[in-house]
N, C-alpha and C. Protein backbone atom coordinates (compact mmCIF):
# COMPACT_ATOMS: atom_id res chain seq x y z
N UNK A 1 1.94 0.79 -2.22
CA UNK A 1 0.92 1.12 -1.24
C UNK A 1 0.00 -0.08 -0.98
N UNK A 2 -0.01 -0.51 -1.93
CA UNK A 2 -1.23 -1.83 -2.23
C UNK A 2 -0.69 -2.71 -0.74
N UNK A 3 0.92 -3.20 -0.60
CA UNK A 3 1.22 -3.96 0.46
C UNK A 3 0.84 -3.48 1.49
N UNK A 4 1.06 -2.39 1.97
CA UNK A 4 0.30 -2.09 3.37
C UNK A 4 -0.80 -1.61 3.53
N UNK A 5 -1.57 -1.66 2.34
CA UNK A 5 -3.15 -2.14 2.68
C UNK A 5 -3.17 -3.41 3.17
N UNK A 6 -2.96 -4.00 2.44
CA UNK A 6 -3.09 -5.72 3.09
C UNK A 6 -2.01 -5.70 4.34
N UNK A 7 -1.36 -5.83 4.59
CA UNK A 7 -1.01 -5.90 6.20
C UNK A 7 -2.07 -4.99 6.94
N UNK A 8 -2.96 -3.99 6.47
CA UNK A 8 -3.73 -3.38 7.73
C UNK A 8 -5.26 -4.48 7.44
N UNK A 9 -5.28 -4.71 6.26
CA UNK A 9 -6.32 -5.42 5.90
C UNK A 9 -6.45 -7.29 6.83
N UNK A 10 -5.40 -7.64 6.55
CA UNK A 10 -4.89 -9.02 7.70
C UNK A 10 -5.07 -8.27 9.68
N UNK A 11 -4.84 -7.68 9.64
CA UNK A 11 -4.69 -6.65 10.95
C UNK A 11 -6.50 -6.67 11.84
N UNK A 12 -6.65 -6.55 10.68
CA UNK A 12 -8.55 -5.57 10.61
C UNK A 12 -9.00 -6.78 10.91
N UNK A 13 -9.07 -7.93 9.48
CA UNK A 13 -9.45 -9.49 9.53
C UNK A 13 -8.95 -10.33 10.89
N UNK A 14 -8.37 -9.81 10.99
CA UNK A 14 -7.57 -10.90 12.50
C UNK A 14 -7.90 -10.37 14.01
N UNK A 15 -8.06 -9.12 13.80
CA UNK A 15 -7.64 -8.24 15.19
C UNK A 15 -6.57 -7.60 15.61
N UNK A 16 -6.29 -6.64 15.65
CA UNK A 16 -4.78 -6.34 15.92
C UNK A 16 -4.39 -7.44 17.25
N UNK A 17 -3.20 -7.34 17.49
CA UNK A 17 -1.90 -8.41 17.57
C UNK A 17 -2.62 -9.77 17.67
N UNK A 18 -3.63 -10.42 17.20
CA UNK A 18 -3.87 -11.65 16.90
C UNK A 18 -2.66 -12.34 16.35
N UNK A 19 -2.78 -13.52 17.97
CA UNK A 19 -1.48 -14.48 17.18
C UNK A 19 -2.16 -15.23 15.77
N UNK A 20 -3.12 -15.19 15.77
CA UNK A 20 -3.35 -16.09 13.82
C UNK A 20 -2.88 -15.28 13.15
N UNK A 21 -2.29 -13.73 13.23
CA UNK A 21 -1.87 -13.13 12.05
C UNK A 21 -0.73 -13.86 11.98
N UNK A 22 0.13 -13.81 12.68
CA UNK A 22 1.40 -14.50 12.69
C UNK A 22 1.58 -15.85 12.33
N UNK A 23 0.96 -16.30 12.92
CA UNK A 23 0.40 -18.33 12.39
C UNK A 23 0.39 -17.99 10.77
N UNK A 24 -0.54 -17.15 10.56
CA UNK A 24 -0.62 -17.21 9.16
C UNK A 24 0.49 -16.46 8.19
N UNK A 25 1.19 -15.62 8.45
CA UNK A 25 2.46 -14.75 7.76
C UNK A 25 3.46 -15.92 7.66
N UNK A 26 3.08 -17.73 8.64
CA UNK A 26 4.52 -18.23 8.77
C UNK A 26 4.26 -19.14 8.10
N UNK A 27 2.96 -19.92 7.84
CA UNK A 27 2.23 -20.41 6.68
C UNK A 27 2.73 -19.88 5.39
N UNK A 28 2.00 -18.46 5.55
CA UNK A 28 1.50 -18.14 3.85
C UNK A 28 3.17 -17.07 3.12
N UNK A 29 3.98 -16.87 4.25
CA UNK A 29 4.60 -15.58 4.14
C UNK A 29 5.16 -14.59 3.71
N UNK A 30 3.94 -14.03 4.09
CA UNK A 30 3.53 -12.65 3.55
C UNK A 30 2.18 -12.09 3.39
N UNK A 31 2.33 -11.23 3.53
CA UNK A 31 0.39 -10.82 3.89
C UNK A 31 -0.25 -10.68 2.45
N UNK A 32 0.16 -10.25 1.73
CA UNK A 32 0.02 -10.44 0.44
C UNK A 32 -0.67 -11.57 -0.16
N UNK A 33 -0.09 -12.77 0.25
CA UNK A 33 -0.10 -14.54 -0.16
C UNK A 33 -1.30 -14.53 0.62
N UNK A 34 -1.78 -14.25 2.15
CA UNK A 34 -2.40 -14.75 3.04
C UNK A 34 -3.90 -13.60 2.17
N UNK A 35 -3.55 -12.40 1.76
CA UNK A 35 -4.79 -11.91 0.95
C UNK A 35 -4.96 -12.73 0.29
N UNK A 36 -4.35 -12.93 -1.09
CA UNK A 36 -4.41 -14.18 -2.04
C UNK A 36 -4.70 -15.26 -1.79
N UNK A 37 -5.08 -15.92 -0.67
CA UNK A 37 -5.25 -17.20 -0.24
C UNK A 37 -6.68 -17.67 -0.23
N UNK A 38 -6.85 -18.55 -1.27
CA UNK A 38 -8.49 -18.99 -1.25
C UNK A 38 -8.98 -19.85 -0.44
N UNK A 39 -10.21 -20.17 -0.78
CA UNK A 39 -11.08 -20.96 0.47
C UNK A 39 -10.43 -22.03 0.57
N UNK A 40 -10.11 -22.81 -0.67
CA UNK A 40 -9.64 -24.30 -0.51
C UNK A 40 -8.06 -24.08 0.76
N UNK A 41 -7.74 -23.41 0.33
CA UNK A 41 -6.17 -22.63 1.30
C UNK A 41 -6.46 -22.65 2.68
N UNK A 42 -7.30 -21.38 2.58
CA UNK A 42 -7.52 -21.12 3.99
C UNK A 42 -8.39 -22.55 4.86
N UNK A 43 -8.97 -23.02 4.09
CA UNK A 43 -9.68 -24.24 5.03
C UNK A 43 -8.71 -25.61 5.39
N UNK A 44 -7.34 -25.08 4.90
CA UNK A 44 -6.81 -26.21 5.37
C UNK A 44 -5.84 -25.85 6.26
N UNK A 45 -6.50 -24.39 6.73
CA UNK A 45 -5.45 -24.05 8.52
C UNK A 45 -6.16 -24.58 9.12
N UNK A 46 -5.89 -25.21 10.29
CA UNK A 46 -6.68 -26.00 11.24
C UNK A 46 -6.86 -25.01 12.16
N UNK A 47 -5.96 -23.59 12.72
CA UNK A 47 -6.69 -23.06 13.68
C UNK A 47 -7.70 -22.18 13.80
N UNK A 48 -8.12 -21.75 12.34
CA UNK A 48 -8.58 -21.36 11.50
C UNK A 48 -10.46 -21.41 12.21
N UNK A 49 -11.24 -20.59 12.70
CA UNK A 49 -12.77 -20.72 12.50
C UNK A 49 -13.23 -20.30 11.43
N UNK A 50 -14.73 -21.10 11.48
CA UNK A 50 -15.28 -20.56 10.34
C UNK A 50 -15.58 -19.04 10.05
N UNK A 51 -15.57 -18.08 11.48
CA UNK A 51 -15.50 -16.68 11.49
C UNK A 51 -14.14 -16.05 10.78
N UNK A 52 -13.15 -16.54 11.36
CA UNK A 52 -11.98 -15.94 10.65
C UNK A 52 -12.11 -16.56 9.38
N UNK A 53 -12.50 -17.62 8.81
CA UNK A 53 -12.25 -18.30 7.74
C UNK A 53 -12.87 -16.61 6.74
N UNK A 54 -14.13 -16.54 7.52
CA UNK A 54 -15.31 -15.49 6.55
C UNK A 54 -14.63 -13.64 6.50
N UNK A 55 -14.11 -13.65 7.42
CA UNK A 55 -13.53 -12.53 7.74
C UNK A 55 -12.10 -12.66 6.56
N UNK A 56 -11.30 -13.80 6.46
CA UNK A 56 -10.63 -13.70 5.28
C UNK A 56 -10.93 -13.67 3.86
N UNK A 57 -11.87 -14.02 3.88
CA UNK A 57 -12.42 -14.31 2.03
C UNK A 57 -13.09 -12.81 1.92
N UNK A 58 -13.30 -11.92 2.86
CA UNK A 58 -13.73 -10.56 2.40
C UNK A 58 -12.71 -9.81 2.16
N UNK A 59 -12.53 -9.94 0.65
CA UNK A 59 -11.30 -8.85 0.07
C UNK A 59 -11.05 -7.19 -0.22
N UNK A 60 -12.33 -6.94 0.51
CA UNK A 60 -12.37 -5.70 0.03
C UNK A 60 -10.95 -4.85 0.74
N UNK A 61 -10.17 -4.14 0.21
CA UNK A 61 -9.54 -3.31 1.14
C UNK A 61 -10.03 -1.47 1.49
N UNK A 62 -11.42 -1.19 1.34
CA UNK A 62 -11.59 -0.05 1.61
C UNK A 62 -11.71 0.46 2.97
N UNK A 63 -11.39 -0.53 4.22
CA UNK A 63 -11.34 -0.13 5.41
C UNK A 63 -9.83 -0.02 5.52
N UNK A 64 -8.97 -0.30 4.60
CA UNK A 64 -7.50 -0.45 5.09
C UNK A 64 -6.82 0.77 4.38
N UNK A 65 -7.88 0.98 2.98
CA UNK A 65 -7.52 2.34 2.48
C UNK A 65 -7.89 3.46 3.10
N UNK A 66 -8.92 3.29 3.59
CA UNK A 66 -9.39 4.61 4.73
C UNK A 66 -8.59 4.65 5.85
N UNK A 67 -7.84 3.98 6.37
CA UNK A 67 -6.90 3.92 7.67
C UNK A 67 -5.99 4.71 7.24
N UNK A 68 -5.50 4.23 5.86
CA UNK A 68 -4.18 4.62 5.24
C UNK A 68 -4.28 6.13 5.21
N UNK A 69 -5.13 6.50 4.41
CA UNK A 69 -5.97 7.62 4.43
C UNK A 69 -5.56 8.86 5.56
N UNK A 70 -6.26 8.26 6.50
CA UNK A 70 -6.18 9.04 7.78
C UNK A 70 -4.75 8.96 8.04
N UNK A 71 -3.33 8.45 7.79
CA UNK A 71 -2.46 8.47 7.90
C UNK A 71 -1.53 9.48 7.63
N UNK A 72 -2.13 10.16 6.41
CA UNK A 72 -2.09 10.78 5.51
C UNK A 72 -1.55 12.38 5.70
């Protein structure tokens, strides 16, 4: 279950169909890796803002568990 938290969690962080999700799944691949991915990591995507940069380093997944949730 944990994996498709993080794919809704990358989803949430990005925007849904944001091409940086994809940029980044082809980088890191796997959404998993791209959760796992620290600052030093993430600051060396160049397309990367400092907004998305901040929007990735927030690990929480309780908005992706509540999605899941409602899935339910």
């Amino acid at each position: 279950m944990k994996q498709v938290e993080q794919w809704i969690w990358l989803a949430q962080a990005m925007g849904a169909g944001s091409p940086k999700s994809g940029m980044l799944l082809s980088r890191f691949g796997s959404a998993e890796a791209v959760y796992g991915a620290g600052p030093e990591e993430l600051n060396g995507v160049p397309d990367l803002t400092l907004r998305d940069r901040a929007r990735l380093s927030d690990k929480s997944l309780s908005r992706a568990q509540a999605a899941v949730g409602r899935c339910l």
